[in-house]
Protein backbone atom coordinates (compact mmCIF):
# COMPACT_ATOMS: atom_id res chain seq x y z
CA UNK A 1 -95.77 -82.38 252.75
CA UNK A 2 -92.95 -80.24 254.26
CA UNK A 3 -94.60 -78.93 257.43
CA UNK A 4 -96.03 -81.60 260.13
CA UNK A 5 -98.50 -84.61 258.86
CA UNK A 6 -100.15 -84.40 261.49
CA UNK A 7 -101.62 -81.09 261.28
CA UNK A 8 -104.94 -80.44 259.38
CA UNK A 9 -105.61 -77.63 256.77
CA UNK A 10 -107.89 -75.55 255.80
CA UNK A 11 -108.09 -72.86 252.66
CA UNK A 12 -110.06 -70.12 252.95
CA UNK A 13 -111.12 -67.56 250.18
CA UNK A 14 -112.48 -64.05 251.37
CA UNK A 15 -114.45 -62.37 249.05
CA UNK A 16 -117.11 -59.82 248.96
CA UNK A 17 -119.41 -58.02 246.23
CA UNK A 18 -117.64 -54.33 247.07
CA UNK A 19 -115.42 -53.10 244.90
CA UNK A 20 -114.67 -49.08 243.99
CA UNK A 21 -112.73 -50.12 241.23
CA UNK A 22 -114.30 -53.10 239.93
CA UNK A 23 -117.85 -53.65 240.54
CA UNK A 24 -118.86 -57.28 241.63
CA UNK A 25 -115.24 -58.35 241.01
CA UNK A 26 -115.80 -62.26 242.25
CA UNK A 27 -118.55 -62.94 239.73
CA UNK A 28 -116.94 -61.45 236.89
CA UNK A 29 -116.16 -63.83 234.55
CA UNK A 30 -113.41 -65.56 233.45
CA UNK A 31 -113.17 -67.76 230.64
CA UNK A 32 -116.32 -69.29 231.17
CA UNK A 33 -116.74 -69.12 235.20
CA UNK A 34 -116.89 -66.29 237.83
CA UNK A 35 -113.36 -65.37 238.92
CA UNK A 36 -114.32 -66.68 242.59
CA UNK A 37 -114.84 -69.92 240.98
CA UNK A 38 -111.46 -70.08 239.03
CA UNK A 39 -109.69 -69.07 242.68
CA UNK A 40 -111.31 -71.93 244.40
CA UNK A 41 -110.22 -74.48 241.33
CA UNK A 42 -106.46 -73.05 242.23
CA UNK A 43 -106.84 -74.07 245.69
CA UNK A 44 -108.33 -77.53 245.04
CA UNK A 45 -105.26 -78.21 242.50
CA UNK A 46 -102.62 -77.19 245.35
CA UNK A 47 -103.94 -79.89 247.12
CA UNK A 48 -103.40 -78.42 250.35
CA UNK A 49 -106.70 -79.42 252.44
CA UNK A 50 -110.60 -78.40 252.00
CA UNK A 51 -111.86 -75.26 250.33
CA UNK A 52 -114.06 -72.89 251.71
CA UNK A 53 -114.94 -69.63 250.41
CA UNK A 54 -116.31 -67.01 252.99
CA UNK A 55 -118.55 -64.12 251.74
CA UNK A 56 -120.69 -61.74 252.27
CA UNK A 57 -123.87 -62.49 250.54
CA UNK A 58 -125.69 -65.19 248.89
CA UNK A 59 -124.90 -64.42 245.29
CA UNK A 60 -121.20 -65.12 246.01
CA UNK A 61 -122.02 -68.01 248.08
CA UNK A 62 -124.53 -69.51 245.45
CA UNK A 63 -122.00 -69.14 242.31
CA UNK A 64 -119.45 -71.67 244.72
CA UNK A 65 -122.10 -74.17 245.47
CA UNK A 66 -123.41 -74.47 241.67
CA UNK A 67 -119.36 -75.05 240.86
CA UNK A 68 -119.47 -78.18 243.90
CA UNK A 69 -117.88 -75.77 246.50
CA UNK A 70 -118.80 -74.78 250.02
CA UNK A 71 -119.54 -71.38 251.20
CA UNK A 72 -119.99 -69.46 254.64
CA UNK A 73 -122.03 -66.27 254.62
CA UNK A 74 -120.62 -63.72 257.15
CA UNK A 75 -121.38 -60.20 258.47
CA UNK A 76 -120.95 -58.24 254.88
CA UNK A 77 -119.55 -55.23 257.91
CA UNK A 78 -116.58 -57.06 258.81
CA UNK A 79 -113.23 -54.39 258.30
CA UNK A 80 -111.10 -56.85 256.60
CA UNK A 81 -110.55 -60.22 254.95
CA UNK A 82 -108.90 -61.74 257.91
CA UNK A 83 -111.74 -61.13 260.17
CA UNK A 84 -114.16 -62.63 257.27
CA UNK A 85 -112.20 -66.15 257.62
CA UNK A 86 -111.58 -66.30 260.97
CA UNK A 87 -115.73 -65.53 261.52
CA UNK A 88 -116.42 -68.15 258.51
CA UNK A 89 -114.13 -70.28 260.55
CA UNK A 90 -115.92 -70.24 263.79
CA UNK A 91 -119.23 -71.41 261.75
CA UNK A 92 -117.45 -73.72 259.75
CA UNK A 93 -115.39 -75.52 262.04
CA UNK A 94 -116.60 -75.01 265.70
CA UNK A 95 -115.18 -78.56 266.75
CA UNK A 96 -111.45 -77.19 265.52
CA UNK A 97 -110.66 -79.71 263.59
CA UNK A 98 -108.11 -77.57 261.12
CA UNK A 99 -104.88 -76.64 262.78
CA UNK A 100 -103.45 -74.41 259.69
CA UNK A 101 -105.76 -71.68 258.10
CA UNK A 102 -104.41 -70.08 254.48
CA UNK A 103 -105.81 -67.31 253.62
CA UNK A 104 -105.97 -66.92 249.82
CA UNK A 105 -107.47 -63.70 248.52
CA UNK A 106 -110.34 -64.00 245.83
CA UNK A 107 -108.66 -62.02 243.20
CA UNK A 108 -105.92 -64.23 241.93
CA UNK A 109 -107.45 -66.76 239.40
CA UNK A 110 -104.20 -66.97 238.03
CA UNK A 111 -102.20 -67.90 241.21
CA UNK A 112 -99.88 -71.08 241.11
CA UNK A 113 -100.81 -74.07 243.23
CA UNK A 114 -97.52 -74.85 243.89
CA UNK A 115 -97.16 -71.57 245.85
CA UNK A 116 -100.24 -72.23 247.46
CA UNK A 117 -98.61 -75.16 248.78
CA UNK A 118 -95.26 -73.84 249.22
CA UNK A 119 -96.94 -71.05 252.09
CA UNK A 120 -97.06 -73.94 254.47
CA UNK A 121 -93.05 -74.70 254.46
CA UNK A 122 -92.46 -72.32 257.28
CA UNK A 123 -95.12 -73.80 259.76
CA UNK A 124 -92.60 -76.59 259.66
CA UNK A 125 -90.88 -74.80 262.38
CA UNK A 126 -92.74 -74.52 265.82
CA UNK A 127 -91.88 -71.36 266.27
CA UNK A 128 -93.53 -69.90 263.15
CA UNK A 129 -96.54 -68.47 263.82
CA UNK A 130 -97.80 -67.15 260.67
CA UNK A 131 -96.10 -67.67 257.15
CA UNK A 132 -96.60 -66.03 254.15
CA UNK A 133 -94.56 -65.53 250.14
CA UNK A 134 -92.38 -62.73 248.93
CA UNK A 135 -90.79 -63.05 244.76
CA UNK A 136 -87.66 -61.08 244.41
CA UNK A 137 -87.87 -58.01 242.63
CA UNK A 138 -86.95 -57.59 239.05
CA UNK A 139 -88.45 -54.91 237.05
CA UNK A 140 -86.57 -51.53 238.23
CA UNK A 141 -89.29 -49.30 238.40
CA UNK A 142 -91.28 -51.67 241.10
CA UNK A 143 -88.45 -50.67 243.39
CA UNK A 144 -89.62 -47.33 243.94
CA UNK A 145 -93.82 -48.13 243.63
CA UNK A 146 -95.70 -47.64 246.79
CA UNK A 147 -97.96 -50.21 245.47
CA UNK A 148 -95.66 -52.81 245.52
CA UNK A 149 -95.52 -54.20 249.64
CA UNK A 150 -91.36 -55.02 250.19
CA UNK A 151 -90.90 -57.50 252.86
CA UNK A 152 -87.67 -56.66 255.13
CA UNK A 153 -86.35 -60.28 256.12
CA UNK A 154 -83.41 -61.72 257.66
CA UNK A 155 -82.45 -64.72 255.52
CA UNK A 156 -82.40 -68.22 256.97
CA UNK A 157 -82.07 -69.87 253.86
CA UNK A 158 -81.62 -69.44 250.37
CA UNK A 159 -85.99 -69.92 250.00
CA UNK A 160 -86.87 -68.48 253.14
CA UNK A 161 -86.66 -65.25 255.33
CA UNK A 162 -87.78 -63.96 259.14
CA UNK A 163 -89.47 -61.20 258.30
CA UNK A 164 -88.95 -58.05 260.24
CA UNK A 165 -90.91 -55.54 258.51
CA UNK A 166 -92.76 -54.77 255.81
CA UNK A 167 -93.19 -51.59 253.76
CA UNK A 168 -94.38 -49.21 250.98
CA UNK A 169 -91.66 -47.37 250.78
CA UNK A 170 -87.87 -48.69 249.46
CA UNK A 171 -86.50 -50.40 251.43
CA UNK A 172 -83.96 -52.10 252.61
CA UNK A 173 -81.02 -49.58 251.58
CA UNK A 174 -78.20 -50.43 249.72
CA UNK A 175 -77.23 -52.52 247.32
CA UNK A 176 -78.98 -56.07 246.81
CA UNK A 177 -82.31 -57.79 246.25
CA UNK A 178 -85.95 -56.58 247.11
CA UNK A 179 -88.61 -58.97 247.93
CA UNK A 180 -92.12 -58.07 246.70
CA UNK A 181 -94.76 -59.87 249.19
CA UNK A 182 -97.79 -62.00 248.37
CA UNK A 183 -100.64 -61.71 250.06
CA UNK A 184 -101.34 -65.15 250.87
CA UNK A 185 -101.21 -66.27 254.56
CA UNK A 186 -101.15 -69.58 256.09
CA UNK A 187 -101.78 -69.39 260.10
CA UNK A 188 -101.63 -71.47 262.83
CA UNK A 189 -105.31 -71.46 264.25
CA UNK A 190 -104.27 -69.59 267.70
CA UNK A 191 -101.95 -67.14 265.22
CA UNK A 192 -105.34 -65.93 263.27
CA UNK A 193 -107.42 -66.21 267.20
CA UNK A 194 -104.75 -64.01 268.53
CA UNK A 195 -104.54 -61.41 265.06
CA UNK A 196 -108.06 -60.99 265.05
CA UNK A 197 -108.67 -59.96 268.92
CA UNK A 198 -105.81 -57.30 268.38
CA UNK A 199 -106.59 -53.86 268.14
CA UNK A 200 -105.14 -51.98 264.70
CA UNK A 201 -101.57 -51.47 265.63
CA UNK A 202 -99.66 -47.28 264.68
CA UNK A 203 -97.45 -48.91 262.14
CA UNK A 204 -99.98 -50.84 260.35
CA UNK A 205 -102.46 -47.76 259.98
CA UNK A 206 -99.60 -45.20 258.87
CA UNK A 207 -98.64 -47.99 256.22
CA UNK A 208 -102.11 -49.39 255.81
CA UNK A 209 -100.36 -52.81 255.86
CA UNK A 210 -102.62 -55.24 257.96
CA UNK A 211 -99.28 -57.85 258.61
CA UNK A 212 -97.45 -55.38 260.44
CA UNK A 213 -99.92 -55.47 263.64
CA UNK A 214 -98.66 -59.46 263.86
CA UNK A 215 -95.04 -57.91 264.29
CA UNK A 216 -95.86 -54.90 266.76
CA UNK A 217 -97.19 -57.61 268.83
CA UNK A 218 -94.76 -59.90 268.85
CA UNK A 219 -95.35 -62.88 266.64
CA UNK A 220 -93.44 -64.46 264.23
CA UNK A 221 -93.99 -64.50 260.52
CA UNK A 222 -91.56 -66.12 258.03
CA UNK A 223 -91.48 -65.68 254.40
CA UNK A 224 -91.15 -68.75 251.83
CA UNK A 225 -89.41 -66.64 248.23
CA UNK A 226 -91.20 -68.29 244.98
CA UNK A 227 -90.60 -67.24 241.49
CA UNK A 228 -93.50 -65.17 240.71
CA UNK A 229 -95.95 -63.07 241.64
CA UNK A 230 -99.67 -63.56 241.10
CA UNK A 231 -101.90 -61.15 239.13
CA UNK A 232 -104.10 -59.63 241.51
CA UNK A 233 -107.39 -58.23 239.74
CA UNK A 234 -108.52 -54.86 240.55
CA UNK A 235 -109.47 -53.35 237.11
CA UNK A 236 -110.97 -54.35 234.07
CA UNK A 237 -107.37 -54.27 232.37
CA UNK A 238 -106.19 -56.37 235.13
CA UNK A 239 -109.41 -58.72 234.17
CA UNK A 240 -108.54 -59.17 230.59
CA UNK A 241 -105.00 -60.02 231.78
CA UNK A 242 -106.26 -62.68 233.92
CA UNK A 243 -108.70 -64.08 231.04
CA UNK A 244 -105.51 -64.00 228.60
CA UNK A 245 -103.15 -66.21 231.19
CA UNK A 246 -105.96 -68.99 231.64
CA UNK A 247 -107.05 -69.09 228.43
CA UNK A 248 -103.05 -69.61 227.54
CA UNK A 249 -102.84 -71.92 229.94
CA UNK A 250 -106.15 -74.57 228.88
């Protein structure tokens, strides 16, 4: 592995039955299994550590367990998917046993393992506290779409970035690359203590960009570039998409 041997880690999959725009979106399913199921087979290929998948309610929890898994049922109130694993984490793991937490979002049955695995690269450096992915940017009009999160880094290699901010809007200026960031975060345990515990920071409510309170209070996150982006499922178009890949892919 590229980060430190020594250090043990954990996945963690936050998902929950809610969903405005898909209804029970982690049971729908997806060539044969519920899409929470096809996440959790991702993050036992990258090969990373344990899986655990922390939810909200017992149906989520009992689809895992029938596929061999292991779920933690939280408080279904919690505001965000960060406060789900670090709450599944404290009934998990109370002896603190895992050093490294990734957080990998329950909506990307398609995700690579390899970038899975490539989120821990940064963590090789001490002074990392939190690391996370960004693809470069090719399709013009994804430039411009507020949808699309651009990560603001300085370089430090040709793979990896200090990020500095992050945004819906274009940025930065000028002529070169954009970054699109992933989602996926791997923390050091007293990173995610420390996230949690902080109070929703100006920047990251006017952008309604959770990452950014980890920069207004002072912590370092660094950015490993991959080649693509996952497909993140929030309709039923985005659904059939995600059927299509894996079935292509079997």
């Amino acid at each position: 592995m590229s980060y430190d041997a020594l250090q043990k880690t954990l996945v963690v999959i936050p998902a929950r039955l809610a969903s405005t725009r898909l209804p029970n979106k982690p049971l729908a399913d997806v060539c044969g299994e519920p899409m929470i199921v096809q996440v959790f087979r991702r993050a036992l290929e990258a090969g990373v550590g344990p899986v655990l998948v922390a939810t909200d309610g017992e149906e989520i929890a009992g689809a895992v367990r029938a596929a061999g898994g292991e779920a933690v049922i939280t408080d279904p109130d919690l505001p965000s998917g960060s406060d789900r694993i670090a709450a599944a984490l404290r009934l998990y793991d109370p002896a603190k046993r895992f050093d490294i937490i990734v957080n990998l979002q329950g909506d990307l049955p398609t995700i690579d393992p390899a970038s899975v695995r490539a989120s821990l690269a940064p963590l090789a450096d001490p002074g990392v506290d939190i690391a996370t992915l960004a693809a470069r940017i090719f399709r013009v009009e994804e430039r411009t779409d507020s949808n699309v999160v651009k990560v603001v880094g300085s370089p430090l290699s040709a793979t990896r970035q200090r990020a500095l901010y992050f945004t819906r809007a274009t940025a930065p200026w000028g002529e070169g690359d954009l970054y699109h960031h992933i989602g996926l975060y791997a923390y050091r345990r007293a990173a995610l203590e420390k996230f949690v515990a902080l109070a929703p920071s100006a920047l990251e409510k006017r952008e309604k960009l959770e990452q950014l309170r980890a920069l207004e209070a002072g912590m370092r996150i660094d950015v490993e570039i991959v080649e693509t982006v996952p497909l993140g499922v929030d309709s039923p178009h985005d659904l059939e998409r995600a059927r299509a890949i894996l079935k292509d892919l079997s």
